[in-house]
Protein backbone atom coordinates (compact mmCIF):
# COMPACT_ATOMS: atom_id res chain seq x y z
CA UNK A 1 -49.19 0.72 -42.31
CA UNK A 2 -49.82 4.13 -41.17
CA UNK A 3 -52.44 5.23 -39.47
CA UNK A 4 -53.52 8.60 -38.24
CA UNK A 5 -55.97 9.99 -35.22
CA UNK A 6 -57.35 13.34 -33.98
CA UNK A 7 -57.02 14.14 -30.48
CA UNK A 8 -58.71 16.94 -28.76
CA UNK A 9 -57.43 17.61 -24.99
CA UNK A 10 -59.53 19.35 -22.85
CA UNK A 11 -58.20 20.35 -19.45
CA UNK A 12 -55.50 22.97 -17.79
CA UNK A 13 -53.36 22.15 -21.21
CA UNK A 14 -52.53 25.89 -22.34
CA UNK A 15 -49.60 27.72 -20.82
CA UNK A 16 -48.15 24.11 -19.05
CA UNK A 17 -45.62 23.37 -22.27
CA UNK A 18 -48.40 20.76 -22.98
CA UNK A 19 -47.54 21.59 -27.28
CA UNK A 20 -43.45 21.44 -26.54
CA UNK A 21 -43.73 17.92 -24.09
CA UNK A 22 -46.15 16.59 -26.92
CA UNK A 23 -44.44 17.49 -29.82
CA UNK A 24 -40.90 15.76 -27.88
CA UNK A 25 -43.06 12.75 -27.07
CA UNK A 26 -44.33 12.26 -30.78
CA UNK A 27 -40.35 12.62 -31.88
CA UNK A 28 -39.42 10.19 -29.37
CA UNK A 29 -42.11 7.55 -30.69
CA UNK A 30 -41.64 8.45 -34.27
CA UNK A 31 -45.01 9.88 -34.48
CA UNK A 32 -45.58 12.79 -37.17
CA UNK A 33 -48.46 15.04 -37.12
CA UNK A 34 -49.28 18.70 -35.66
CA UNK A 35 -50.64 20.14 -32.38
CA UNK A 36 -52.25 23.25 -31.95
CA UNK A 37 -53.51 25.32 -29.18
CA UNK A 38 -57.77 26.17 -29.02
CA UNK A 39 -59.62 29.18 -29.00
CA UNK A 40 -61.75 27.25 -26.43
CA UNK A 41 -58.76 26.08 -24.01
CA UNK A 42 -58.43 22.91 -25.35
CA UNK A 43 -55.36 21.15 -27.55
CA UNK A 44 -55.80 19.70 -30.69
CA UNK A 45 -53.64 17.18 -32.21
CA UNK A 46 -53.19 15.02 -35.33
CA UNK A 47 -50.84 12.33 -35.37
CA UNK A 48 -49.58 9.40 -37.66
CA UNK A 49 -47.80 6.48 -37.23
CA UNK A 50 -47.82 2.61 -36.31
CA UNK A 51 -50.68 1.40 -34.12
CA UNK A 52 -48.37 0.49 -31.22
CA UNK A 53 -46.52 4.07 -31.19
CA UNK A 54 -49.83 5.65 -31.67
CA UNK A 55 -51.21 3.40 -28.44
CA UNK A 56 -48.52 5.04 -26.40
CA UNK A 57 -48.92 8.58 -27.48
CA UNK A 58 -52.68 8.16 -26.80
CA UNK A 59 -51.52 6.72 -23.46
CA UNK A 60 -49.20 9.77 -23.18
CA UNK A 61 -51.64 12.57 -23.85
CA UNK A 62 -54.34 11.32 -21.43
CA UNK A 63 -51.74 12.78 -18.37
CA UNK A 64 -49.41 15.24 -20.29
CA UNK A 65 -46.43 17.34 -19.01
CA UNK A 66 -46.45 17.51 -14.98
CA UNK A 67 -47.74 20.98 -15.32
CA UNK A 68 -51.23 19.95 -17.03
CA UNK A 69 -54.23 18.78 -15.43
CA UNK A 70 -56.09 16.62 -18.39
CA UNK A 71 -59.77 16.19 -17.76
CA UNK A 72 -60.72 14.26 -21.03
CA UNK A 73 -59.57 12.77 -24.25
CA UNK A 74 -61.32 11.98 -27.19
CA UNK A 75 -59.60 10.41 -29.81
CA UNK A 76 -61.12 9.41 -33.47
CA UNK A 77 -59.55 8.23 -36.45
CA UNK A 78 -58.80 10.51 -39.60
CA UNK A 79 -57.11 10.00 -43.17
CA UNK A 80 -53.18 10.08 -43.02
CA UNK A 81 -51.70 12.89 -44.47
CA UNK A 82 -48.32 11.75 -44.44
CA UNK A 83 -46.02 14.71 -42.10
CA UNK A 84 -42.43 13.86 -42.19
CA UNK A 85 -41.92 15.61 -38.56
CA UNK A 86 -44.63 16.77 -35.87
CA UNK A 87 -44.82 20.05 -35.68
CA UNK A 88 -46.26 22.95 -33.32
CA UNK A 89 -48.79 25.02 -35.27
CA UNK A 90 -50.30 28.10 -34.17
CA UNK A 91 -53.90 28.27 -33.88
């Protein structure tokens, strides 16, 4: 069964290749969604998939790419859309 979340990432998590090492990290646990950049400085994402690869992109998004400095998470669950791929949108 499929579920889906909304993340929003609040932290240095613009201009580190935070979208690019999240949207790799989603491929490489079959997770399908979107992430987008903030007005506000913050990254939003919305990803699908099984509870255990969703566990471990949660897990994944609380530190990010080496560059990024994550402060907070906060993660809530949303209606499945059903993305094929995860994609980088633009805000």
């Amino acid at each position: 069964m499929e579920m889906a979340i909304s993340i929003t990432v609040k932290g240095k998590v613009q201009g580190v290749f935070y979208r690019a090492s999240c949207q790799k990290k989603a491929q490489a646990l079959g997770v399908t969604g979107w992430c987008r950049n903030l007005p506000n400085g913050d990254v939003e994402i919305h990803a699908e998939g099984s509870d255990q690869a969703l566990n471990q992109f949660v897990d994944w998004c609380k530190n990010g790419p080496e560059q990024a400095r994550v402060e907070a998470t906060f993660t809530h669950k949303v209606e499945a859309e059903g993305f094929s791929t995860f994609e980088i949108r633009r805000a």
